[in-house]
C-alpha atoms as a PDB file:
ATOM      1  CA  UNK A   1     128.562 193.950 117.951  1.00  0.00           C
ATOM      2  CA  UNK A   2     130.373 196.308 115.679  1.00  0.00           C
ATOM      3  CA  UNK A   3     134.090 196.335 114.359  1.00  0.00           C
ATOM      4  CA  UNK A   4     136.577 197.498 116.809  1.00  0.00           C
ATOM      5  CA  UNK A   5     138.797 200.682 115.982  1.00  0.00           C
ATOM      6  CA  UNK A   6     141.569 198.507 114.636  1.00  0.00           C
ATOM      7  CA  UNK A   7     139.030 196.998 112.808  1.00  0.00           C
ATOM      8  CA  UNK A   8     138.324 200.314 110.671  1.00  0.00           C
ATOM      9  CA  UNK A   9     139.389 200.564 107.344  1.00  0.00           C
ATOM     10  CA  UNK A  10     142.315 203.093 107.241  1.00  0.00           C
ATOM     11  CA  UNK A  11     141.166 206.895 106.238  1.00  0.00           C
ATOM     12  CA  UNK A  12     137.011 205.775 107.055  1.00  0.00           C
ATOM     13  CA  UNK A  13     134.896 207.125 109.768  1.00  0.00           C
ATOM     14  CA  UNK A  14     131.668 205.715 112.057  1.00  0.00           C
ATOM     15  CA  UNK A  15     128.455 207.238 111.632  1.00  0.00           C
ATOM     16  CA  UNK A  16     129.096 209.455 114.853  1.00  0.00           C
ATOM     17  CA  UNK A  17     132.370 210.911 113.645  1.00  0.00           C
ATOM     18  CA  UNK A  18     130.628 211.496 109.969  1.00  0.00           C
ATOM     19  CA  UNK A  19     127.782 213.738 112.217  1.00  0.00           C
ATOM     20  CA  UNK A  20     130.645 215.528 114.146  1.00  0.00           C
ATOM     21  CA  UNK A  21     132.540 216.493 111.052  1.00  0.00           C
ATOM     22  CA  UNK A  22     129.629 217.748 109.237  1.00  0.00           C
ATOM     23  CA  UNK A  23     127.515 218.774 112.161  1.00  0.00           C
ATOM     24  CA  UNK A  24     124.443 216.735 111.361  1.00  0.00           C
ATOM     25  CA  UNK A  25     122.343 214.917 112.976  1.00  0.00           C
ATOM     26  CA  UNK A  26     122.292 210.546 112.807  1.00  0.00           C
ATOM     27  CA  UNK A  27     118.510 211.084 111.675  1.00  0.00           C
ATOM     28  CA  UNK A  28     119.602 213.712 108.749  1.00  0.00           C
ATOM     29  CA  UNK A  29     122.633 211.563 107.564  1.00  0.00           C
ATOM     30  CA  UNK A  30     120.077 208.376 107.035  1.00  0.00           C
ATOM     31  CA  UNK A  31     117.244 210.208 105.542  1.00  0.00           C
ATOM     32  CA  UNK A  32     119.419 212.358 103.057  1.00  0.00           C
ATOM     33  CA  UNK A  33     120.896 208.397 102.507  1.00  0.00           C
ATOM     34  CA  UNK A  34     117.412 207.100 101.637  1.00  0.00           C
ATOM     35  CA  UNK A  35     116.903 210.473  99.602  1.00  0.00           C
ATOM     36  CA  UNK A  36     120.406 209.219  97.795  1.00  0.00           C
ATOM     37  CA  UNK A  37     121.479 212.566  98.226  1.00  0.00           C
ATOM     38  CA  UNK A  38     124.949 210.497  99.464  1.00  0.00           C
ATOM     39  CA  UNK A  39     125.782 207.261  98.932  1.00  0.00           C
ATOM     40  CA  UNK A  40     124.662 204.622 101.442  1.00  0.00           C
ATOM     41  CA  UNK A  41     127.654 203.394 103.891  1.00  0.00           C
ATOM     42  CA  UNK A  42     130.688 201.339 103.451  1.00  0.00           C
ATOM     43  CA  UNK A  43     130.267 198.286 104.510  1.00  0.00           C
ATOM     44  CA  UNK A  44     133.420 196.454 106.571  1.00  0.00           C
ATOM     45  CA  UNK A  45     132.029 193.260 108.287  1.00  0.00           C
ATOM     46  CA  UNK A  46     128.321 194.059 109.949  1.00  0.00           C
ATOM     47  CA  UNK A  47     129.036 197.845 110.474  1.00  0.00           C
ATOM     48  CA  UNK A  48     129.213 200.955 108.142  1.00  0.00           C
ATOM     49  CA  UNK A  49     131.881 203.551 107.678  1.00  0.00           C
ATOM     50  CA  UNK A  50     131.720 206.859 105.610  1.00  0.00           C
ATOM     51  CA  UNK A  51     134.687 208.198 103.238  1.00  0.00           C
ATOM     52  CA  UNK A  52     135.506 211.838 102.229  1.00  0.00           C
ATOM     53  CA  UNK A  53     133.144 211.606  99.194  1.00  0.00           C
ATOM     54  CA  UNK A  54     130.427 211.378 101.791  1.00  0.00           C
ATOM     55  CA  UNK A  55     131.569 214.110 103.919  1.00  0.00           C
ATOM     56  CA  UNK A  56     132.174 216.452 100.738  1.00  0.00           C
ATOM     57  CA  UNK A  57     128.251 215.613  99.279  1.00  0.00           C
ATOM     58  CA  UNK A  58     126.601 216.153 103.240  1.00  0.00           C
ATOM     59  CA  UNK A  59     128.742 219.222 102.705  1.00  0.00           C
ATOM     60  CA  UNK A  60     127.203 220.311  99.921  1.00  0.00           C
ATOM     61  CA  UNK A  61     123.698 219.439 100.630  1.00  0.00           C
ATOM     62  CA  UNK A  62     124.349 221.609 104.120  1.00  0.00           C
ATOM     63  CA  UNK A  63     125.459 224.778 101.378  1.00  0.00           C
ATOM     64  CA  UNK A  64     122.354 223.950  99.381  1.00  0.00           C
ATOM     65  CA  UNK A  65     119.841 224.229 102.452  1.00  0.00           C
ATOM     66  CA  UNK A  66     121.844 227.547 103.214  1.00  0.00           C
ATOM     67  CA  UNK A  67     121.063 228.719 100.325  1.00  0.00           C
ATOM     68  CA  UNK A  68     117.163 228.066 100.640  1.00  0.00           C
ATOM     69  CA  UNK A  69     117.131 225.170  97.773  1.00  0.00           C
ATOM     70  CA  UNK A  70     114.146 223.066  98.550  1.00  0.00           C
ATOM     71  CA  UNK A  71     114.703 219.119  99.121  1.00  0.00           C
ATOM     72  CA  UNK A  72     113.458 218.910  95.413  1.00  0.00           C
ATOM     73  CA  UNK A  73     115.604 221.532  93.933  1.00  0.00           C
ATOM     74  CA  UNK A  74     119.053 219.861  96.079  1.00  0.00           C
ATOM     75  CA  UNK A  75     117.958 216.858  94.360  1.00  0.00           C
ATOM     76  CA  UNK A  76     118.021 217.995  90.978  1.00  0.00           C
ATOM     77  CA  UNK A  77     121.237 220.097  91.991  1.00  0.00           C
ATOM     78  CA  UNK A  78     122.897 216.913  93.246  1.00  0.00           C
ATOM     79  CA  UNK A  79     121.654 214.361  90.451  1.00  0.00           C
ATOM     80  CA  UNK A  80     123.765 217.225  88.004  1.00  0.00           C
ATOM     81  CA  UNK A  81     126.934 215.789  89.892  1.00  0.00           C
ATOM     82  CA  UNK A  82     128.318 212.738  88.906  1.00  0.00           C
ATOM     83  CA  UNK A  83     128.582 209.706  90.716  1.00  0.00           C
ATOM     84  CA  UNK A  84     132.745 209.132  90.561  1.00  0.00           C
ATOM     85  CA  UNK A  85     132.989 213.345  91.320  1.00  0.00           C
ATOM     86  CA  UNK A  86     136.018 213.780  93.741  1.00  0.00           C
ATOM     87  CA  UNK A  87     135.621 215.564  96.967  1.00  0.00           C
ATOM     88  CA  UNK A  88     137.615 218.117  95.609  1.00  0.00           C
ATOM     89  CA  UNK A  89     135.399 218.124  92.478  1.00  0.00           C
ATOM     90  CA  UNK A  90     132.332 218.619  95.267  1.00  0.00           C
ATOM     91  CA  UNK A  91     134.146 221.155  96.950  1.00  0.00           C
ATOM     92  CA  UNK A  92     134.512 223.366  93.642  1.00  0.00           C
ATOM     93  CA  UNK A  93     130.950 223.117  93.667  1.00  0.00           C
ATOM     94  CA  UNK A  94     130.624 224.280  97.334  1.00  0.00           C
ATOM     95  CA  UNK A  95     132.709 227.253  96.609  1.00  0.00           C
ATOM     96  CA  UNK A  96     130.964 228.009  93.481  1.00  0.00           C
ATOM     97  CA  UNK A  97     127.464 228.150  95.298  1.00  0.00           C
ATOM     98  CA  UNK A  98     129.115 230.854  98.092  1.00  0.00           C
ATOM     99  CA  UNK A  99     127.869 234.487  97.512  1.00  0.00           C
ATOM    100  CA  UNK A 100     130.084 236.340  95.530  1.00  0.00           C
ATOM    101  CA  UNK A 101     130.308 239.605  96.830  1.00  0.00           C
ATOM    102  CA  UNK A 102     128.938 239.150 100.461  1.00  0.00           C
ATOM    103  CA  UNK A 103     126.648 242.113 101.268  1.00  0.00           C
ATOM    104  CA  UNK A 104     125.373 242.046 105.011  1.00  0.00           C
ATOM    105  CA  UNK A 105     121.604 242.066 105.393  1.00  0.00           C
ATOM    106  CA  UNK A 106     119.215 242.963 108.509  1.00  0.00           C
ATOM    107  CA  UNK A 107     116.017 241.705 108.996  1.00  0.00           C
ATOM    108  CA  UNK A 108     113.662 244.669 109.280  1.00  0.00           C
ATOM    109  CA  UNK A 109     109.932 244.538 110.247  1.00  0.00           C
ATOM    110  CA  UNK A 110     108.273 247.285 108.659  1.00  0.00           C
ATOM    111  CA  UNK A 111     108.239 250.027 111.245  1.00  0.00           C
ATOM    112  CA  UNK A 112     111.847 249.235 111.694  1.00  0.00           C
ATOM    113  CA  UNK A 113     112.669 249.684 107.727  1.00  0.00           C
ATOM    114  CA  UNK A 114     110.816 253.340 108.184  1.00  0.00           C
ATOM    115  CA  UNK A 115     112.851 253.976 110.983  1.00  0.00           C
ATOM    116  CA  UNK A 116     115.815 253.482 109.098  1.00  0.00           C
ATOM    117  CA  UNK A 117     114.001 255.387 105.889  1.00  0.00           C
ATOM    118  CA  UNK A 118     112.772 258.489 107.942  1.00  0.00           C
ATOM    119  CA  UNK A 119     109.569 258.590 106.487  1.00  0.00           C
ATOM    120  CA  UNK A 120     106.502 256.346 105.789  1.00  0.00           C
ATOM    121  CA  UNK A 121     106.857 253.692 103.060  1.00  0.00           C
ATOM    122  CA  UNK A 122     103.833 252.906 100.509  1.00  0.00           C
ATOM    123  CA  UNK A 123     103.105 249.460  99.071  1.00  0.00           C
ATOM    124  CA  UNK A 124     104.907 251.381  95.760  1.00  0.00           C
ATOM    125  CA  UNK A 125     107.790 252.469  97.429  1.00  0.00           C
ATOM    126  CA  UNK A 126     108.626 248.738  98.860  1.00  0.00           C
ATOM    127  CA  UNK A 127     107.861 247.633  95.380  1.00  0.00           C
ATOM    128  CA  UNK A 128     110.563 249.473  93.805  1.00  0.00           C
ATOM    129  CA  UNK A 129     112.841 248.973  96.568  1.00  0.00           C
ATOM    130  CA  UNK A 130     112.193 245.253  96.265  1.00  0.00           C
ATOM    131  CA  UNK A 131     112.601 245.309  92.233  1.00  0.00           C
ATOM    132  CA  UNK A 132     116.048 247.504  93.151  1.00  0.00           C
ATOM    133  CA  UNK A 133     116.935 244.437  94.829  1.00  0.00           C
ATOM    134  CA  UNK A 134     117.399 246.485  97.981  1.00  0.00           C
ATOM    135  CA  UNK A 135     115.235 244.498  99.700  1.00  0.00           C
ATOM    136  CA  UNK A 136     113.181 241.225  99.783  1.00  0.00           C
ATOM    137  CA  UNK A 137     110.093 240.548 101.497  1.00  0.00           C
ATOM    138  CA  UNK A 138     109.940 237.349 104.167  1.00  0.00           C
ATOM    139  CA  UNK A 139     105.918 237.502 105.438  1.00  0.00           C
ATOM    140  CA  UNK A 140     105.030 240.418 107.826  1.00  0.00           C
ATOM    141  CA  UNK A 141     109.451 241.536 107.415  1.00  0.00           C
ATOM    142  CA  UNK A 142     112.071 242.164 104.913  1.00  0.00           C
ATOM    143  CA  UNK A 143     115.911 241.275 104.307  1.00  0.00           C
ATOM    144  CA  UNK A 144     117.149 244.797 103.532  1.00  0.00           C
ATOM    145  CA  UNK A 145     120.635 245.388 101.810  1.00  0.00           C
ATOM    146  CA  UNK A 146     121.490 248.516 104.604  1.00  0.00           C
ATOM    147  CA  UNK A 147     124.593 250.201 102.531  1.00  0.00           C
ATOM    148  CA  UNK A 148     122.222 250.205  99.630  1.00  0.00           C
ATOM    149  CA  UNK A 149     119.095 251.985 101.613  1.00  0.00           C
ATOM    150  CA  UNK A 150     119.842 255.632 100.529  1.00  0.00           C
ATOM    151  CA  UNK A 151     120.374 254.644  96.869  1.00  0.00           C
ATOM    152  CA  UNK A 152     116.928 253.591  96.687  1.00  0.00           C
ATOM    153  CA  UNK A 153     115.578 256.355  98.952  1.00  0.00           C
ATOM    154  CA  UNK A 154     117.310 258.370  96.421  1.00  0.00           C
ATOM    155  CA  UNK A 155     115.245 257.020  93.433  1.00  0.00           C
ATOM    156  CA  UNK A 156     112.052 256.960  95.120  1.00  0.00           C
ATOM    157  CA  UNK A 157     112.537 260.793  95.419  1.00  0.00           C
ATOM    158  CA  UNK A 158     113.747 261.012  91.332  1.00  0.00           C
ATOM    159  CA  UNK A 159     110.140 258.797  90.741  1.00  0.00           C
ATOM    160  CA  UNK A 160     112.635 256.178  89.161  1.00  0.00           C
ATOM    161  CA  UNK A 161     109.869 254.084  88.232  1.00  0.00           C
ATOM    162  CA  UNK A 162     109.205 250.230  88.952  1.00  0.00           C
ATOM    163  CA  UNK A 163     108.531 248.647  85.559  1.00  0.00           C
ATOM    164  CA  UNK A 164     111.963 249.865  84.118  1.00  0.00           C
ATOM    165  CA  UNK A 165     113.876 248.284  87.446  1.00  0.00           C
ATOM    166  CA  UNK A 166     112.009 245.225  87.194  1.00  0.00           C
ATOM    167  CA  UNK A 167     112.983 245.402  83.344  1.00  0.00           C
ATOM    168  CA  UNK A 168     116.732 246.162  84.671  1.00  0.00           C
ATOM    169  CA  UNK A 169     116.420 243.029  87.068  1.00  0.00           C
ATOM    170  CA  UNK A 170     115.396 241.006  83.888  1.00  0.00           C
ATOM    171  CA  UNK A 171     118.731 242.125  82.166  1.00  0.00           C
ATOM    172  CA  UNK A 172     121.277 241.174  85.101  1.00  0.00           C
ATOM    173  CA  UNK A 173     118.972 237.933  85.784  1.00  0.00           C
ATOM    174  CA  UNK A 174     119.511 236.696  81.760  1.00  0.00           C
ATOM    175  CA  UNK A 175     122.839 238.300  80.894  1.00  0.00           C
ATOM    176  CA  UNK A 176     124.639 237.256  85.055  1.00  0.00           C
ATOM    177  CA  UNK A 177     123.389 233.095  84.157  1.00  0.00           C
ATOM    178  CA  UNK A 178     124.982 233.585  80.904  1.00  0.00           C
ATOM    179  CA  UNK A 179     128.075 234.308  82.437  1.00  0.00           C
ATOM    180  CA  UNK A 180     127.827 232.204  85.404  1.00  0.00           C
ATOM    181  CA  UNK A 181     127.603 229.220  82.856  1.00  0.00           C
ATOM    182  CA  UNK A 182     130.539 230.526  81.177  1.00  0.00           C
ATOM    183  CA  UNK A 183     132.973 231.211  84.525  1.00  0.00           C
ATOM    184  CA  UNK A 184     131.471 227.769  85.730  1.00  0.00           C
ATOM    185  CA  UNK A 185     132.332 225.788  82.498  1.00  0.00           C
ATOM    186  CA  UNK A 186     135.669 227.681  82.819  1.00  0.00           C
ATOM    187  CA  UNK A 187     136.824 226.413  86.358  1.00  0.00           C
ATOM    188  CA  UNK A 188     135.769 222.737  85.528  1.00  0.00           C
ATOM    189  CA  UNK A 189     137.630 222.734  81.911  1.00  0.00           C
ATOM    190  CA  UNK A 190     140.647 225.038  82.701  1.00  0.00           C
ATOM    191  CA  UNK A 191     140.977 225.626  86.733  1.00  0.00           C
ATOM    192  CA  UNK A 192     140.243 222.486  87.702  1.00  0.00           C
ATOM    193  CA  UNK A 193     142.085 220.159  85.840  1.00  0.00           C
ATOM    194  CA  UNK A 194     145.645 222.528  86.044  1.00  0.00           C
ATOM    195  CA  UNK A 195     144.943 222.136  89.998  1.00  0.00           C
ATOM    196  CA  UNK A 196     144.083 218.557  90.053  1.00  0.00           C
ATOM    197  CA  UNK A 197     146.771 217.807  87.480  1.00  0.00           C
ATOM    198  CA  UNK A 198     149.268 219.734  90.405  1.00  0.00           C
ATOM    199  CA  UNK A 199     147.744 217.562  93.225  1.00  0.00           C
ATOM    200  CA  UNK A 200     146.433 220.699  94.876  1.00  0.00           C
ATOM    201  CA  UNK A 201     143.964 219.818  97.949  1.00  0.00           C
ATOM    202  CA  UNK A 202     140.521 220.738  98.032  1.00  0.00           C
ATOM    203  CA  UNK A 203     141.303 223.812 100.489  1.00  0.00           C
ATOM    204  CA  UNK A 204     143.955 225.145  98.283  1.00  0.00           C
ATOM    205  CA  UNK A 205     141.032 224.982  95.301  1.00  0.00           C
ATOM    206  CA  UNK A 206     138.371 226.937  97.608  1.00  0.00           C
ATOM    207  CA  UNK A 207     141.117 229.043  98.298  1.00  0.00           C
ATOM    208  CA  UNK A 208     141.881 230.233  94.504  1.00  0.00           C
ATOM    209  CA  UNK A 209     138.240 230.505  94.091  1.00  0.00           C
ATOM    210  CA  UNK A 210     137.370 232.898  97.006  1.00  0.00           C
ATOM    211  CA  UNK A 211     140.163 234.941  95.797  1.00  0.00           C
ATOM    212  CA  UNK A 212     139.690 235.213  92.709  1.00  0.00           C
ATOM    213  CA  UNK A 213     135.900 236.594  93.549  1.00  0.00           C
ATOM    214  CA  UNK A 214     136.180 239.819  94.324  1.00  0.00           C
ATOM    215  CA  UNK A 215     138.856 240.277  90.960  1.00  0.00           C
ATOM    216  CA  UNK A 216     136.185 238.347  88.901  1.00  0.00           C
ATOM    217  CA  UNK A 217     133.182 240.880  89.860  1.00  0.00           C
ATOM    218  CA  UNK A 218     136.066 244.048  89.622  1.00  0.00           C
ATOM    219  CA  UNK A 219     136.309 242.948  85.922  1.00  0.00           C
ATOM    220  CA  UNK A 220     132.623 242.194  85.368  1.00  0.00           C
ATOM    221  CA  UNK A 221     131.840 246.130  86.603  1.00  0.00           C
ATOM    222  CA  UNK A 222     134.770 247.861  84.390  1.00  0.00           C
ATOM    223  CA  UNK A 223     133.287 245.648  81.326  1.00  0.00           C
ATOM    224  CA  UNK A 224     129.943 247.279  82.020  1.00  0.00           C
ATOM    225  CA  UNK A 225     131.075 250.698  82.567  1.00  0.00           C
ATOM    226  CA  UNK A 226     133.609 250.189  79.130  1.00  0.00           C
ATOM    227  CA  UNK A 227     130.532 248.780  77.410  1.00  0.00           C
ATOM    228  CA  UNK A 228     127.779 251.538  78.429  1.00  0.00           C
ATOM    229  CA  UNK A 229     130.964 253.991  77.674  1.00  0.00           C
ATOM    230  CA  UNK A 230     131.299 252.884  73.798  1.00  0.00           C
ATOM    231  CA  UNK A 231     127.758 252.412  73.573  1.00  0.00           C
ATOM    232  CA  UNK A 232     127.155 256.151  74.733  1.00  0.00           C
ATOM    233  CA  UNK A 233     129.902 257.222  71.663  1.00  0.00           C
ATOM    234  CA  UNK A 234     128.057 255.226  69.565  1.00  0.00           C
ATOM    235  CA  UNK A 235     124.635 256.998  69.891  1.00  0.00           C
ATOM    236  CA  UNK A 236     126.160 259.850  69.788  1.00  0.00           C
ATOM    237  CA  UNK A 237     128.205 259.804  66.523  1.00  0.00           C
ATOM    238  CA  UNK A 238     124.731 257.881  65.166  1.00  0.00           C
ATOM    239  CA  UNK A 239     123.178 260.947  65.591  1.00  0.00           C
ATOM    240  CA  UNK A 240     125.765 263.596  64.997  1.00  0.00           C
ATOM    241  CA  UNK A 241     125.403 261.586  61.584  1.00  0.00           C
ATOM    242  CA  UNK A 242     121.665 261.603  61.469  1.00  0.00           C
ATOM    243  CA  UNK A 243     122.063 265.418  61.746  1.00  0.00           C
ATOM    244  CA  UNK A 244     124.306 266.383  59.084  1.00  0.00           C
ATOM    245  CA  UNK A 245     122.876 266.267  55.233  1.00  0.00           C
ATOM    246  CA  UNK A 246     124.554 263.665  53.295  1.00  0.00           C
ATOM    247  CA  UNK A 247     126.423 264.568  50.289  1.00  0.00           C
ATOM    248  CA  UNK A 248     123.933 264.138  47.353  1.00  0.00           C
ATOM    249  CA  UNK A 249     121.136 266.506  49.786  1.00  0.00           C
ATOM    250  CA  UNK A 250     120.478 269.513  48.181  1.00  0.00           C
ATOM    251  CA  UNK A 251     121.513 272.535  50.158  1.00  0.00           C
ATOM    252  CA  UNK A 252     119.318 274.261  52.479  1.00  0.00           C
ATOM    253  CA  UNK A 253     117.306 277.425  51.985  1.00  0.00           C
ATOM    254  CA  UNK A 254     119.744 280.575  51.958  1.00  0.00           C
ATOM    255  CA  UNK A 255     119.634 282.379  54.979  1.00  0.00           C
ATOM    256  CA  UNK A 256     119.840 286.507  55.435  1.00  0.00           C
END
């Protein structure tokens, strides 16, 4: 028979109040415990009680399937973690793996997208719109961005073509995991530690994170548009100066 309540260690729940807080099922808990996904119970006497550290890594495995991470890639994902992490530590990681500018999707069939469209759609014109990012196929449907529908209508009709988006995609894809190492590597050397040093809870940390998003993205878009601004004045002066003869150039022919 198992340990009474005043039995329990202090601060540890049973294997039915872990599934409650984390909304899993017994079956789930035990396999992602054979998986070692989380460690394997407490053990008080002949029964088994779960900490926070086990309700912050279920937690995070739960944000991982949410994300569509296979059982192999959460496995490699939660290996990266280390063993004596903090729930707040696993939290930060939690909050790190939440979209970062939320934009709401639909799930269109095909018939519905050229509903929305007003016109038919070619195997091209999905192509582009997919490369755009504006959509992505899921078998016979699609998970279409809505608010961003008319931009790509709107290329479609200027013939933007596919190879350059894909090209563009390319860019963000290389130059957006460069800087997600770089904010990442940030919070755990700099945000982190002045929160953990304060005692702040692992709320208050998601907290500073979510809010800090939307300011984080704000900064990455004037960057870019401050970047493509001096990089315009640059190729423009390059060839004002391309244009004009250089000093030792003999002079032109006169003219009448």
């Amino acid at each position: 028979m198992g340990a009474t309540s005043s039995e329990r260690p202090e601060g540890l729940l049973t294997l039915e109040e872990l599934t409650a807080r984390v909304g899993m099922s017994v079956r789930n808990v035990r396999f992602y415990t054979t998986k070692a996904l989380v460690p394997p119970p407490i053990r008080h006497g002949r029964s088994g009680y779960y900490s926070d550290d086990h309700v912050a890594r279920l937690e995070l495995v739960r944000e991982l399937q949410g994300h569509g991470f296979t059982l192999a890639a959460i496995e490699r994902y939660v290996a990266a973690v280390p063993d004596d992490a903090s729930p707040e530590q696993i939290a930060l990681h939690r909050t790190m793996l939440a979209p970062w500018q939320a934009e709401a999707t639909e799930q269109m069939s095909r018939a519905e997208l050229e509903t929305r469209a007003g016109r038919t759609l070619s195997d091209d014109d999905l192509d582009l719109l997919a490369a755009l990012g504006i959509l992505r196929r899921r078998g016979s449907s699609a998970e279409v961005t809505p608010t961003q529908l008319t931009v790509g209508l709107g290329l479609l009709d200027l013939g933007f073509p596919t190879a350059a988006a894909e090209s563009a995609a390319e860019v963000y894809a290389r130059h957006g995991r460069q800087i997600a190492e770089e904010l990442n590597d940030l919070f755990r050397t700099q945000v982190w530690p002045a929160y953990k040093e304060a005692g702040a809870s692992a709320e208050r940390i998601r907290e500073v994170v979510e809010r800090i998003k939307p300011l984080s993205i704000s900064s990455l878009v004037a960057a870019y548009e401050a970047a493509m601004d001096e990089s315009r004045r640059e190729e423009i002066e390059a060839r004002a100066a391309r244009a004009q003869p250089s000093l030792g150039d003999p002079p032109g022919p006169a003219t009448a």
